[in-house]
PDB file of N, CA and C in Angstrom:
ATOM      1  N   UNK A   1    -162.335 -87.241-107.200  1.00  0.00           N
ATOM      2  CA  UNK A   1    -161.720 -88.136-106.252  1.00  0.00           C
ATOM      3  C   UNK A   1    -161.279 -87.383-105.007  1.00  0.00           C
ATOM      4  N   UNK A   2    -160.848 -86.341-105.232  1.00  0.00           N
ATOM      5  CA  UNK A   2    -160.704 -85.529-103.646  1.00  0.00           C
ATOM      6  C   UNK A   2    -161.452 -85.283-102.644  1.00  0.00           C
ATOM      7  N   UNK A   3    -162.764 -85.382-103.355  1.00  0.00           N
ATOM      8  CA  UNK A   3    -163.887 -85.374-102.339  1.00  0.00           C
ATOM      9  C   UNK A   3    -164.620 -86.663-102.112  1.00  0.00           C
ATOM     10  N   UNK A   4    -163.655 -87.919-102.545  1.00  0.00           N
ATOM     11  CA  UNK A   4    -164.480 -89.218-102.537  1.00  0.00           C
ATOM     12  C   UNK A   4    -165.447 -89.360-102.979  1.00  0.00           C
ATOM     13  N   UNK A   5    -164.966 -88.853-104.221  1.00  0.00           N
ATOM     14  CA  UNK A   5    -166.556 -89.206-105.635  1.00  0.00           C
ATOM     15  C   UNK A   5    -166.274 -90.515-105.933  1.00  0.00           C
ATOM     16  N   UNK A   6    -165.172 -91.290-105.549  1.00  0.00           N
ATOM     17  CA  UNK A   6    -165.086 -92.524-106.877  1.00  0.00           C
ATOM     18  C   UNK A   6    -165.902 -93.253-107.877  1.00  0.00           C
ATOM     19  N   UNK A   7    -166.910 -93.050-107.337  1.00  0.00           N
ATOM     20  CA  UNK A   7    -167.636 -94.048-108.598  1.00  0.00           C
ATOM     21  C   UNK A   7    -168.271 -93.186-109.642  1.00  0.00           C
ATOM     22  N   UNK A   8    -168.455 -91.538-109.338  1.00  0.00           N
ATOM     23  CA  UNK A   8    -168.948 -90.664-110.269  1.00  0.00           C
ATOM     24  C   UNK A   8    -167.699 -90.535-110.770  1.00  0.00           C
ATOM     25  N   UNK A   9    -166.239 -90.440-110.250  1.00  0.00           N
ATOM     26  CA  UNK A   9    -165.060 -90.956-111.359  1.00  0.00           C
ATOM     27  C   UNK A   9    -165.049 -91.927-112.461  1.00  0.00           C
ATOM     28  N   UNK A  10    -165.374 -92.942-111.735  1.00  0.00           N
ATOM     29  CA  UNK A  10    -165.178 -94.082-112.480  1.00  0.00           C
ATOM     30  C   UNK A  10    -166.490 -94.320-113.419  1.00  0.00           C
ATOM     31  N   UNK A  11    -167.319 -93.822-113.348  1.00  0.00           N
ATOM     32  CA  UNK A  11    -168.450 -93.381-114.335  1.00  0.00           C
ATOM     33  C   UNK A  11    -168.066 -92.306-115.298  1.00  0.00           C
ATOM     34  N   UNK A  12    -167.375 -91.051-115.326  1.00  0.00           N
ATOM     35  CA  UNK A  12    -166.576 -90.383-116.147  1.00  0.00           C
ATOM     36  C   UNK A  12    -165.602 -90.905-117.077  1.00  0.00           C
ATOM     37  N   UNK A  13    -164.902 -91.619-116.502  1.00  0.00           N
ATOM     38  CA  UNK A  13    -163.941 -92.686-116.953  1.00  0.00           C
ATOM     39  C   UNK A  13    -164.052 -93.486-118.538  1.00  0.00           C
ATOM     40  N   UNK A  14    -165.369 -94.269-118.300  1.00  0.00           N
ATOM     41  CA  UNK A  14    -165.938 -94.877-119.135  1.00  0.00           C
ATOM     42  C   UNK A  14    -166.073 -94.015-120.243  1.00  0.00           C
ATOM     43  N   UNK A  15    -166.230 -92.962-120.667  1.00  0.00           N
ATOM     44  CA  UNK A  15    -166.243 -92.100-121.605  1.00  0.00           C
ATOM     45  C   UNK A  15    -165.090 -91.297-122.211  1.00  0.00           C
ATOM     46  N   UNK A  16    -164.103 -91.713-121.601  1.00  0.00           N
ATOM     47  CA  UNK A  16    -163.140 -90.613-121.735  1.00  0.00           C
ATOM     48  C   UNK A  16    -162.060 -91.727-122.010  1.00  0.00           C
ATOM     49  N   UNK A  17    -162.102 -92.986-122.405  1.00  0.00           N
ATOM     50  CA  UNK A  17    -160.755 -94.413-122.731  1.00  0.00           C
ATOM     51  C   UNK A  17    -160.085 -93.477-123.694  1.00  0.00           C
ATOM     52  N   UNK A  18    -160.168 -92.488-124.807  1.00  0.00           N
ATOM     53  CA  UNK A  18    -159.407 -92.214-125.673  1.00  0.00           C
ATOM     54  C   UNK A  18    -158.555 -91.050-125.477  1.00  0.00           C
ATOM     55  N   UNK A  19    -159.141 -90.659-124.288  1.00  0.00           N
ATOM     56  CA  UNK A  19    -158.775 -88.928-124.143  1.00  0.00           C
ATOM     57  C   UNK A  19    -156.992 -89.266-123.246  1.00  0.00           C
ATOM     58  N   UNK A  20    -156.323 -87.654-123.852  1.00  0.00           N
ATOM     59  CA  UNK A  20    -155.185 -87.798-123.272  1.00  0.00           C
ATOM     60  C   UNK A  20    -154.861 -87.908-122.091  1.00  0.00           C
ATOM     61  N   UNK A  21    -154.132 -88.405-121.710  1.00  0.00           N
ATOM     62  CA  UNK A  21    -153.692 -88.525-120.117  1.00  0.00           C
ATOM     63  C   UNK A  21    -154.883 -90.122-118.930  1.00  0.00           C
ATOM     64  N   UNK A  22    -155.116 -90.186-120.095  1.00  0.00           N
ATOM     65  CA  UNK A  22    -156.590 -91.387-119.301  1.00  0.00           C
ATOM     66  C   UNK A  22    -155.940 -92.127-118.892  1.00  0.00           C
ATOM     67  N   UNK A  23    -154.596 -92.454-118.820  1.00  0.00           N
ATOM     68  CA  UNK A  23    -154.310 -94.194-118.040  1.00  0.00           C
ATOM     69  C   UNK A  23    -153.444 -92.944-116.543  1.00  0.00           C
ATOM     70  N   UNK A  24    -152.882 -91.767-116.834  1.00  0.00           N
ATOM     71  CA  UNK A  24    -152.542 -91.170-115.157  1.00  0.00           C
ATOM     72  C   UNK A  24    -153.522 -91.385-114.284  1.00  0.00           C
ATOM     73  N   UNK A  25    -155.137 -90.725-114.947  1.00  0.00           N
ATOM     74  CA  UNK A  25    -156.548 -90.352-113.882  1.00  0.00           C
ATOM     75  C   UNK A  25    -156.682 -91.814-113.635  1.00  0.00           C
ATOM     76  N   UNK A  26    -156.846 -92.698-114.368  1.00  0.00           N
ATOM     77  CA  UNK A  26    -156.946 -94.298-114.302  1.00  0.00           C
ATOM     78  C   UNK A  26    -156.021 -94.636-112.994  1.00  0.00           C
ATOM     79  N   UNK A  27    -154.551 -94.483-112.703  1.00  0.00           N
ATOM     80  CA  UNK A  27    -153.705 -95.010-112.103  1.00  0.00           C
ATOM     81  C   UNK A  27    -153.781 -94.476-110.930  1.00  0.00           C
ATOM     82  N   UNK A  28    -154.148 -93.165-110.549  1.00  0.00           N
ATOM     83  CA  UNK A  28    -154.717 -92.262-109.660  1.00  0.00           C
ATOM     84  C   UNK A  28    -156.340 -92.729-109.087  1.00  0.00           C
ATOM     85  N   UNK A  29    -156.688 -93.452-110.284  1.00  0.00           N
ATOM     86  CA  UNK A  29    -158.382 -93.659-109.477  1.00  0.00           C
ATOM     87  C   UNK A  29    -157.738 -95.125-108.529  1.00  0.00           C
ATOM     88  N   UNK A  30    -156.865 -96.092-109.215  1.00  0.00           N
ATOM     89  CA  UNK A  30    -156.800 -96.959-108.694  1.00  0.00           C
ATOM     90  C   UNK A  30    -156.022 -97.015-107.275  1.00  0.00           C
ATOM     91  N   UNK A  31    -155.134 -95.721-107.461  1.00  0.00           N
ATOM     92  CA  UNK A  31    -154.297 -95.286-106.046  1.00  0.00           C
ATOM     93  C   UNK A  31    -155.714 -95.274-104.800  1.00  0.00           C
ATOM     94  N   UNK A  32    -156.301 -94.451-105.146  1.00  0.00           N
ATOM     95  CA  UNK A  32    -157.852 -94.076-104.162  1.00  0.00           C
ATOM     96  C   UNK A  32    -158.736 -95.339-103.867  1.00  0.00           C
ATOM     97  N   UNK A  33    -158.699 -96.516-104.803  1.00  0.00           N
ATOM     98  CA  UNK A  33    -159.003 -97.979-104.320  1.00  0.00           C
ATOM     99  C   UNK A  33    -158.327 -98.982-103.378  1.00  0.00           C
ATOM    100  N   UNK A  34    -157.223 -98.420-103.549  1.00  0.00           N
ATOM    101  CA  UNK A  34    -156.061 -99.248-103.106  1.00  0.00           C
ATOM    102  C   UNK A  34    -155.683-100.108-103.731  1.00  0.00           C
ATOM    103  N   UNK A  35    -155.957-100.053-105.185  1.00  0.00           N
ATOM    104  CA  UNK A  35    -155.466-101.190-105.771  1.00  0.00           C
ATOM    105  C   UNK A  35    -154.040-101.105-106.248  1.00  0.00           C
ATOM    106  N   UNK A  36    -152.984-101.018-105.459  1.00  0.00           N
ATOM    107  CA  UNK A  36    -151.820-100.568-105.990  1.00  0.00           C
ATOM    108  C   UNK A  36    -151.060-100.886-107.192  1.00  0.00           C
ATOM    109  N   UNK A  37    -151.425-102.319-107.271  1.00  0.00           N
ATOM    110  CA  UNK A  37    -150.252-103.213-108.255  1.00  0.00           C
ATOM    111  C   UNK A  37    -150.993-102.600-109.888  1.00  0.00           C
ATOM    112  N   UNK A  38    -152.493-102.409-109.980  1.00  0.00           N
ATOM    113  CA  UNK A  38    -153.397-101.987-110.800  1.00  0.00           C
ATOM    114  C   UNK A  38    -152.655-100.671-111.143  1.00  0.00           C
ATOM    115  N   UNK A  39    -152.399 -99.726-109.895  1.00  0.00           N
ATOM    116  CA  UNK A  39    -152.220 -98.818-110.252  1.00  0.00           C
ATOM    117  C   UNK A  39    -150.569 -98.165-110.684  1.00  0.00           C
ATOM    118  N   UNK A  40    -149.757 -99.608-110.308  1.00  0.00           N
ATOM    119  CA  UNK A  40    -148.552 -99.759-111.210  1.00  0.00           C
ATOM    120  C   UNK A  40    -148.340 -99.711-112.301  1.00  0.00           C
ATOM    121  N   UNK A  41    -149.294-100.221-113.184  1.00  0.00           N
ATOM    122  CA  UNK A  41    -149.762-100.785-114.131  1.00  0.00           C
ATOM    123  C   UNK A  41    -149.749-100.033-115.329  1.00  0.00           C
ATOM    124  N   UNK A  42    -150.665 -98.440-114.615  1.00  0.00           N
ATOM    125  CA  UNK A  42    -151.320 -97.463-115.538  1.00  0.00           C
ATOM    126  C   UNK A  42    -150.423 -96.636-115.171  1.00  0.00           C
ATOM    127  N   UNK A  43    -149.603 -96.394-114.318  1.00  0.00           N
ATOM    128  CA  UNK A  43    -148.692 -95.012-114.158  1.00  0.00           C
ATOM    129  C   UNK A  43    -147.137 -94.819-114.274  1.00  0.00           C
ATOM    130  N   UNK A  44    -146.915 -94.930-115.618  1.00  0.00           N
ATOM    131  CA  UNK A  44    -145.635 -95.258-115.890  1.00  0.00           C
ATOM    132  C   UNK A  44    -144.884 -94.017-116.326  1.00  0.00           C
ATOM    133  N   UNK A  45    -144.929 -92.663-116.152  1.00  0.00           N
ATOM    134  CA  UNK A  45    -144.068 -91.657-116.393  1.00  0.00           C
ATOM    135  C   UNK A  45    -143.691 -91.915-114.698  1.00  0.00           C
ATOM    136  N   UNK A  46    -142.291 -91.084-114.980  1.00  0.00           N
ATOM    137  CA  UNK A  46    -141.580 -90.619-113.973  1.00  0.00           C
ATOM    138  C   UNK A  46    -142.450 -89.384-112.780  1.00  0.00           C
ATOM    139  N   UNK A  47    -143.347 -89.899-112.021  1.00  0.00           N
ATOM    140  CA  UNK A  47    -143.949 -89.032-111.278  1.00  0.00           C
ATOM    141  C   UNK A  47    -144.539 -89.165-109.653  1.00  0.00           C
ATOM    142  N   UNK A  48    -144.643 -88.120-109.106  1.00  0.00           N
ATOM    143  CA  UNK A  48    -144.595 -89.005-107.533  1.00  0.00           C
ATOM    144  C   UNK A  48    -146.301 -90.331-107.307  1.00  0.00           C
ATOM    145  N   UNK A  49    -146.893 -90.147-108.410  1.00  0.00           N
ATOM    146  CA  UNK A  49    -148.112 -90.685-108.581  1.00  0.00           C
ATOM    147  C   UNK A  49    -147.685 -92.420-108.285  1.00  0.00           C
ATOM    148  N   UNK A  50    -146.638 -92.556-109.705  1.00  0.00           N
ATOM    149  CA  UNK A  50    -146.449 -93.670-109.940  1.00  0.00           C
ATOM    150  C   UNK A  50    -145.402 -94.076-108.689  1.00  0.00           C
ATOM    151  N   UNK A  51    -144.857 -93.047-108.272  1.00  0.00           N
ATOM    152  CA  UNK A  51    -144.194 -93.483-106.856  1.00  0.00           C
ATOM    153  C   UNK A  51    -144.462 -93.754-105.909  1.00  0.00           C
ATOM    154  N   UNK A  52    -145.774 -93.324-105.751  1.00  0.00           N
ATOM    155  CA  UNK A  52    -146.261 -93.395-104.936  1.00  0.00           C
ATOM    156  C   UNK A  52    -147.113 -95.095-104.918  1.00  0.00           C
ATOM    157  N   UNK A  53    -147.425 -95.582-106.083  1.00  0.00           N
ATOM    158  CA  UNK A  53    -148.042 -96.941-106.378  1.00  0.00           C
ATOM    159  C   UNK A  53    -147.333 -97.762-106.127  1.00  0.00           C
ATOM    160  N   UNK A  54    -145.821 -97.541-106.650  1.00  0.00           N
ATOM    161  CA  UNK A  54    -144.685 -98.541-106.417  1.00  0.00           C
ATOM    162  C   UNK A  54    -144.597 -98.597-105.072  1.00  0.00           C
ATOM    163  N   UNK A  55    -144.405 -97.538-104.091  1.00  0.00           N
ATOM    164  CA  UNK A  55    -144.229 -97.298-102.403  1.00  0.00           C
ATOM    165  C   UNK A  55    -145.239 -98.415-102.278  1.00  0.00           C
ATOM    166  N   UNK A  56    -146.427 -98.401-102.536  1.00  0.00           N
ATOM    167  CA  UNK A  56    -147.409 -98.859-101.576  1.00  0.00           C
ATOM    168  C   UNK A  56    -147.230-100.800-101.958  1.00  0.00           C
ATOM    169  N   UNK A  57    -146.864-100.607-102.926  1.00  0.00           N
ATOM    170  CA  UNK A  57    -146.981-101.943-103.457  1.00  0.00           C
ATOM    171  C   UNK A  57    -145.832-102.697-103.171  1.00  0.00           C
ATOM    172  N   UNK A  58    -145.110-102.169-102.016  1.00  0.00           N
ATOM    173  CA  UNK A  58    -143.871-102.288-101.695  1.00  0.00           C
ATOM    174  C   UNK A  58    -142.723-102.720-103.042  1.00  0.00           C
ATOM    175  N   UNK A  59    -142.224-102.633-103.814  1.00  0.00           N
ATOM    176  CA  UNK A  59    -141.355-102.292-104.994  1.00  0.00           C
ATOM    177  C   UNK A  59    -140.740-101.421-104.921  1.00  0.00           C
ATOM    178  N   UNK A  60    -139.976-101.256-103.693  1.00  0.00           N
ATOM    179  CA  UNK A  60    -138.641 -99.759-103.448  1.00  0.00           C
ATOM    180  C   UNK A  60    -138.135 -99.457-104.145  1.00  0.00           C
ATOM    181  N   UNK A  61    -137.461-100.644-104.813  1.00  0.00           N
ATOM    182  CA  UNK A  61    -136.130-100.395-105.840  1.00  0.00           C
ATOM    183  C   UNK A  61    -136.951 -99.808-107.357  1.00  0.00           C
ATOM    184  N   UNK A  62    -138.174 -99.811-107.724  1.00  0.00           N
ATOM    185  CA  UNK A  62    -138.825 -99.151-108.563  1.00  0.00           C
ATOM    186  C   UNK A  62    -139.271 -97.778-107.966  1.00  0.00           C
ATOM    187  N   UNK A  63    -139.776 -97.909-106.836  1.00  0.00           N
ATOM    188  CA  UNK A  63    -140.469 -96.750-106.075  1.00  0.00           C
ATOM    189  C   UNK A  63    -138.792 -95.413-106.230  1.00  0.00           C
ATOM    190  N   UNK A  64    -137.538 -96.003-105.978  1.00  0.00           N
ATOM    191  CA  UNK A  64    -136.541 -95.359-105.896  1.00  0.00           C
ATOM    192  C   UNK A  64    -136.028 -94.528-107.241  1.00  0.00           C
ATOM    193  N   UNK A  65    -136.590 -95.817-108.304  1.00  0.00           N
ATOM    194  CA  UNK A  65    -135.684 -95.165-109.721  1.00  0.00           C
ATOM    195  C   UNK A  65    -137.075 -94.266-110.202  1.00  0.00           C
ATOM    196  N   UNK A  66    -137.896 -94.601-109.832  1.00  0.00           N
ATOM    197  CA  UNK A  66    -138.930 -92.973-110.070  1.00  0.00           C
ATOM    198  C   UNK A  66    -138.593 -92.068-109.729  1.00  0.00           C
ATOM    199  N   UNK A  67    -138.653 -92.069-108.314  1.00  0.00           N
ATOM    200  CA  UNK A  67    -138.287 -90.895-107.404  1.00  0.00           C
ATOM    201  C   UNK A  67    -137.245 -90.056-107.859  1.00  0.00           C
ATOM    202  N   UNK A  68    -135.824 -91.055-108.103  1.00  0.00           N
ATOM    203  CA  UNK A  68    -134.851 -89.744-108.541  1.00  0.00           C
ATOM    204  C   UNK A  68    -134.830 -89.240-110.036  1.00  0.00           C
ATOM    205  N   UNK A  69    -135.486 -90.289-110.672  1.00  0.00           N
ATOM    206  CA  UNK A  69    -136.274 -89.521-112.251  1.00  0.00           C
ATOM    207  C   UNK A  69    -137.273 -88.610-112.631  1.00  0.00           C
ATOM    208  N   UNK A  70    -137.949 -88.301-111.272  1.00  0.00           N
ATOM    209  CA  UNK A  70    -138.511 -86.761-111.367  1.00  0.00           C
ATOM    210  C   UNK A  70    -137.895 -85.754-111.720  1.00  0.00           C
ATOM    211  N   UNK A  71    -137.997 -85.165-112.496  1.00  0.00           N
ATOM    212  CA  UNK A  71    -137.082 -83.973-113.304  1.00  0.00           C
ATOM    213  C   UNK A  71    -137.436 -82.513-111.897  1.00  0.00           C
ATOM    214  N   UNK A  72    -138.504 -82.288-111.699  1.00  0.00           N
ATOM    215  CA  UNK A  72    -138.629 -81.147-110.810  1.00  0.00           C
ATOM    216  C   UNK A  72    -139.656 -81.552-109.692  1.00  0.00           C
ATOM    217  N   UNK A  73    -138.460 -82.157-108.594  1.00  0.00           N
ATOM    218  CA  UNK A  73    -139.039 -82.719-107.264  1.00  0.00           C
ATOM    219  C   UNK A  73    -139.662 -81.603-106.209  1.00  0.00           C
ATOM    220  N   UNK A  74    -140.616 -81.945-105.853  1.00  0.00           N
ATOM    221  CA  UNK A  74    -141.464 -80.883-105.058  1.00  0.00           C
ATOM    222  C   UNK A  74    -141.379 -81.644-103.521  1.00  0.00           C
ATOM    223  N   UNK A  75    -142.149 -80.896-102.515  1.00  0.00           N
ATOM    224  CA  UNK A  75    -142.284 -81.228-101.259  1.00  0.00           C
ATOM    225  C   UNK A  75    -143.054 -82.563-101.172  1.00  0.00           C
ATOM    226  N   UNK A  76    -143.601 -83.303-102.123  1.00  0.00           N
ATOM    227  CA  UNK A  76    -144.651 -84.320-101.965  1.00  0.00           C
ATOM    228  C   UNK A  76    -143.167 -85.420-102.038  1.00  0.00           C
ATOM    229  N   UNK A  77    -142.970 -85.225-103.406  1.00  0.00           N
ATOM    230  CA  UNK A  77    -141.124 -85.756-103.406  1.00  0.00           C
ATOM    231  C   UNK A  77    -140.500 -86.482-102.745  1.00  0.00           C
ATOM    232  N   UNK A  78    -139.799 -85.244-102.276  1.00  0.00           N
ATOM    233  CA  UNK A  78    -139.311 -85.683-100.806  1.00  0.00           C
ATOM    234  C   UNK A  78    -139.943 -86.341 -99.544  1.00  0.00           C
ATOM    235  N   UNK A  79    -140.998 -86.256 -99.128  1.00  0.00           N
ATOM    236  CA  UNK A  79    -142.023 -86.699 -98.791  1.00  0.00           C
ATOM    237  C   UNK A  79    -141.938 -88.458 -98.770  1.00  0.00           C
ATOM    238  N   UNK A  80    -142.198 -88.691-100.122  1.00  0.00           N
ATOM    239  CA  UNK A  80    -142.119 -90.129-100.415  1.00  0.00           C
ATOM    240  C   UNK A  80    -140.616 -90.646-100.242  1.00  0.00           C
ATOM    241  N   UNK A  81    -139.865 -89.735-100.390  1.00  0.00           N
ATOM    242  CA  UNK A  81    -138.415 -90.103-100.212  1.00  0.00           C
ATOM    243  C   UNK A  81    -138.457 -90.354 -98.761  1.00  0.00           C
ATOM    244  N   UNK A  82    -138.692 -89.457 -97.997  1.00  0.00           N
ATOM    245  CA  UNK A  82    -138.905 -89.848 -96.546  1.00  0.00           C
ATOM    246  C   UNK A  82    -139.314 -91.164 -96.378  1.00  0.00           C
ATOM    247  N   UNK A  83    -140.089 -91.479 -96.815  1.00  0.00           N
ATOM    248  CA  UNK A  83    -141.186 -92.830 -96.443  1.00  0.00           C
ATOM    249  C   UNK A  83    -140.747 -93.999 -96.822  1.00  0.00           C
ATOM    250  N   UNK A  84    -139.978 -94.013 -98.445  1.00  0.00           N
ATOM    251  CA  UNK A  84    -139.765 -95.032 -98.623  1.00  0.00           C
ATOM    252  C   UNK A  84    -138.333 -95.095 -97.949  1.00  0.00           C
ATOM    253  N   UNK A  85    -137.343 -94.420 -97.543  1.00  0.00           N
ATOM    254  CA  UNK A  85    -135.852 -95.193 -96.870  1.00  0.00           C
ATOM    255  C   UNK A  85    -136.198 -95.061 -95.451  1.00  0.00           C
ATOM    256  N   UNK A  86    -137.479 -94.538 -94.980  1.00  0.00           N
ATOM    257  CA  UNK A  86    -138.542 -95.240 -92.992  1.00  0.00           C
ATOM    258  C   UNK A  86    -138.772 -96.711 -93.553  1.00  0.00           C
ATOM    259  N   UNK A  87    -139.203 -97.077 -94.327  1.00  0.00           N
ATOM    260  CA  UNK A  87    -139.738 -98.705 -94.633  1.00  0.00           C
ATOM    261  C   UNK A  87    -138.360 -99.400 -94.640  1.00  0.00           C
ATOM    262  N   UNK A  88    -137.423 -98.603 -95.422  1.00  0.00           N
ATOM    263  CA  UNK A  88    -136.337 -99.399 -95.544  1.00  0.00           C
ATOM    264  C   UNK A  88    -135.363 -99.470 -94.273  1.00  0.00           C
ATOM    265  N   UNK A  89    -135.580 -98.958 -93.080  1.00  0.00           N
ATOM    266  CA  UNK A  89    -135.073 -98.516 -91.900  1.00  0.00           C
ATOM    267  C   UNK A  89    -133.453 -97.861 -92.097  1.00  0.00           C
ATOM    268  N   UNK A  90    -133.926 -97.095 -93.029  1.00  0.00           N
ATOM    269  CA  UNK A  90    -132.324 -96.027 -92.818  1.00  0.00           C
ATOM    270  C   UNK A  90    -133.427 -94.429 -92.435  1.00  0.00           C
ATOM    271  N   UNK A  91    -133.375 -94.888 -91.279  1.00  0.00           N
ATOM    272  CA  UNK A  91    -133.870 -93.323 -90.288  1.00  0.00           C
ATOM    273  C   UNK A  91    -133.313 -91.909 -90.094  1.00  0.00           C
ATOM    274  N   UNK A  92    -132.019 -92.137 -90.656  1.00  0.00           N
ATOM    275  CA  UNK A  92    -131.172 -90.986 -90.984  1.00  0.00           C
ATOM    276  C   UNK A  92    -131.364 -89.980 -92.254  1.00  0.00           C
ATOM    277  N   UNK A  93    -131.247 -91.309 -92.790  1.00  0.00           N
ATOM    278  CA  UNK A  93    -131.802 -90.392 -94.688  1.00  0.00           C
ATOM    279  C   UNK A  93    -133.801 -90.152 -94.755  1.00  0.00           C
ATOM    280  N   UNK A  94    -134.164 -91.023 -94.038  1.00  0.00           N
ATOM    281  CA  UNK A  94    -135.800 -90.453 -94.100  1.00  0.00           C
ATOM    282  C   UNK A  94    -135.915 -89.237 -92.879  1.00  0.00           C
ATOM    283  N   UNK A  95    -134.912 -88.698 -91.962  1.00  0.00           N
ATOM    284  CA  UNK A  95    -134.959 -88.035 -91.425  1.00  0.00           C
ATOM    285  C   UNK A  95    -134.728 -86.413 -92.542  1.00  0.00           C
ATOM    286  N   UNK A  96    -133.426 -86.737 -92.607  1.00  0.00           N
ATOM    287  CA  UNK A  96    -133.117 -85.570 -94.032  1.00  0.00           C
ATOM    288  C   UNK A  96    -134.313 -85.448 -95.144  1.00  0.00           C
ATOM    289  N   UNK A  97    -134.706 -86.325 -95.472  1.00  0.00           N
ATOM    290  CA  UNK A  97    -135.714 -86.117 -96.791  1.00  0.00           C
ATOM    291  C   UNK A  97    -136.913 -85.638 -96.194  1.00  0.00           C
ATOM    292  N   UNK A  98    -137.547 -85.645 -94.821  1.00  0.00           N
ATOM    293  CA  UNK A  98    -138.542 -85.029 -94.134  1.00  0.00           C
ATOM    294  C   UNK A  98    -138.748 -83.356 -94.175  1.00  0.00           C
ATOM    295  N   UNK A  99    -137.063 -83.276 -93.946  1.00  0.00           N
ATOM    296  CA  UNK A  99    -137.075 -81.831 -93.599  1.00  0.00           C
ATOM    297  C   UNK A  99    -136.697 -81.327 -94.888  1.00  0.00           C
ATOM    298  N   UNK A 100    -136.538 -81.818 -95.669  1.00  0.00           N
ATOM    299  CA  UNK A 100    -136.365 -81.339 -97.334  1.00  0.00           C
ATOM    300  C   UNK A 100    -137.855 -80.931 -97.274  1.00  0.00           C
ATOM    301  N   UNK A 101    -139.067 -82.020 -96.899  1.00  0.00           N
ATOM    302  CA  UNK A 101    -139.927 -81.835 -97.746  1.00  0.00           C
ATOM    303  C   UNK A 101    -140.890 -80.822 -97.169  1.00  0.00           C
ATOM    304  N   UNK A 102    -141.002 -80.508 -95.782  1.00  0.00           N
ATOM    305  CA  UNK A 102    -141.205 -79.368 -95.114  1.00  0.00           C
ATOM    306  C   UNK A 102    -140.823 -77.630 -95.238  1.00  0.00           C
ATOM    307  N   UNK A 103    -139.275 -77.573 -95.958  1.00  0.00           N
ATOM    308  CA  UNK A 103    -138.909 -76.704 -96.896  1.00  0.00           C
ATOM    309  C   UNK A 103    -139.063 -76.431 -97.942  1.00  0.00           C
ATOM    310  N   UNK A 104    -139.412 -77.572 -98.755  1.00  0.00           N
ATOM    311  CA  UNK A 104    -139.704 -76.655-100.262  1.00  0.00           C
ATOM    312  C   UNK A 104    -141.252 -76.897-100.552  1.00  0.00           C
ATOM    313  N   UNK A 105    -142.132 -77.993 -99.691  1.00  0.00           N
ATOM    314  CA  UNK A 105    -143.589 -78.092-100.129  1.00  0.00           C
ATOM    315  C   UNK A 105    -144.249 -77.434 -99.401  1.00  0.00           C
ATOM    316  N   UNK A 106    -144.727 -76.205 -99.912  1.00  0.00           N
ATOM    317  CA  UNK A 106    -145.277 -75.685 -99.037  1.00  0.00           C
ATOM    318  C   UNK A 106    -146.640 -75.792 -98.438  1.00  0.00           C
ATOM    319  N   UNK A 107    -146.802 -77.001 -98.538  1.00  0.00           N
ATOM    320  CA  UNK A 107    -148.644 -77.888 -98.435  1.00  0.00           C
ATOM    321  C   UNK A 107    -148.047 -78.459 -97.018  1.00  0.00           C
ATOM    322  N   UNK A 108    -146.929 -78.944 -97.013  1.00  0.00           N
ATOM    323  CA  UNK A 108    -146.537 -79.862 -95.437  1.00  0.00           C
ATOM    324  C   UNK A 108    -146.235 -78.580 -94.731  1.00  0.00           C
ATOM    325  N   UNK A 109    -145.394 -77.430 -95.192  1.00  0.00           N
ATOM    326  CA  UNK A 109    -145.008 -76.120 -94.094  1.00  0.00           C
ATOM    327  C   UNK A 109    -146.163 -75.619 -93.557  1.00  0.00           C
ATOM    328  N   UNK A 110    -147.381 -75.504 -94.679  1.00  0.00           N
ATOM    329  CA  UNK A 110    -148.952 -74.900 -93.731  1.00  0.00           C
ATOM    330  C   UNK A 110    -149.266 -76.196 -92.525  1.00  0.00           C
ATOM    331  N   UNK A 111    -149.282 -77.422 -92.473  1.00  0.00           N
ATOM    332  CA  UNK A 111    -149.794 -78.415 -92.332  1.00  0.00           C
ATOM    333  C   UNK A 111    -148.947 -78.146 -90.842  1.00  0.00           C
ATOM    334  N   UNK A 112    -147.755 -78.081 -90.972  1.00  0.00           N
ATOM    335  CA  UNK A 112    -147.297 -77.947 -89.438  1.00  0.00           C
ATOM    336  C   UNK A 112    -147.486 -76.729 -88.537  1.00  0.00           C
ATOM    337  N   UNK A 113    -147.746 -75.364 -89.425  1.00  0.00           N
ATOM    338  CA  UNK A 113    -148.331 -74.581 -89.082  1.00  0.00           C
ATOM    339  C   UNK A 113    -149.365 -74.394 -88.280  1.00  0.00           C
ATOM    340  N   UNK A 114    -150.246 -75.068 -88.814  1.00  0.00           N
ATOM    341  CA  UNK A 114    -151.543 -75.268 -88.144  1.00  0.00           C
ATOM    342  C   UNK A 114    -151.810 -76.247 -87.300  1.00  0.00           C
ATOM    343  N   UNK A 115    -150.870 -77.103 -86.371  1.00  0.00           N
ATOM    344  CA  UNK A 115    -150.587 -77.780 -85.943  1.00  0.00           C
ATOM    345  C   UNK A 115    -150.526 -77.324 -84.591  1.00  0.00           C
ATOM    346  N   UNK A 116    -151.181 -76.966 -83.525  1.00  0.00           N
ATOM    347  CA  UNK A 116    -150.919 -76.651 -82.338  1.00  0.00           C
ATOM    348  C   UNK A 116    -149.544 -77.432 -81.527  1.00  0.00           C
TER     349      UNK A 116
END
């Protein structure tokens, strides 16, 4: 899926219904469709995945009790924390959670880096 295989995903898929972890890659293939509410559906641990499904599917108040039920929040994290209290227009706290996520992820610190 990172390289926009989806359907050689979703052809993998079909073989693998029993194997562990199959409804995350499932909830993750459906994130990459856009099928969000689908991908509500299948991603029910505490993770920015499923937070990320709830975000899109607008469901804050779920998107929220994920978010702070991540046991070890990373820069993606915060990230979504940013995003979801910008939707909610408190610009202050998605301001703070920006620069959280620029400090500890170090995928957004290269990203501005390379940023002329």
């Amino acid at each position: 899926m990172t390289h926009g295989r989806i359907a050689d995903a979703e052809r993998h898929l079909s073989d693998a219904t029993e194997a562990n972890g199959f409804n995350e890659v499932l909830g993750n293939l459906h994130i990459a469709r856009g099928n969000y509410a689908n991908a509500s559906d299948e991603l029910f641990n505490n993770n920015n995945s499923a937070a990320l499904a709830q975000l899109m599917n607008k469901n804050y108040v779920a998107a929220e009790q994920t978010l702070k039920a991540i046991q070890q929040p990373n820069g993606l994290t915060y990230y979504l924390f940013a995003v979801l209290n910008a939707r909610q227009g408190k610009n202050d706290a998605a301001a703070t959670y920006l620069k959280d996520a620029l400090q500890k992820g170090s995928f957004f610190g290269r990203i501005c880096q390379e940023r002329p």
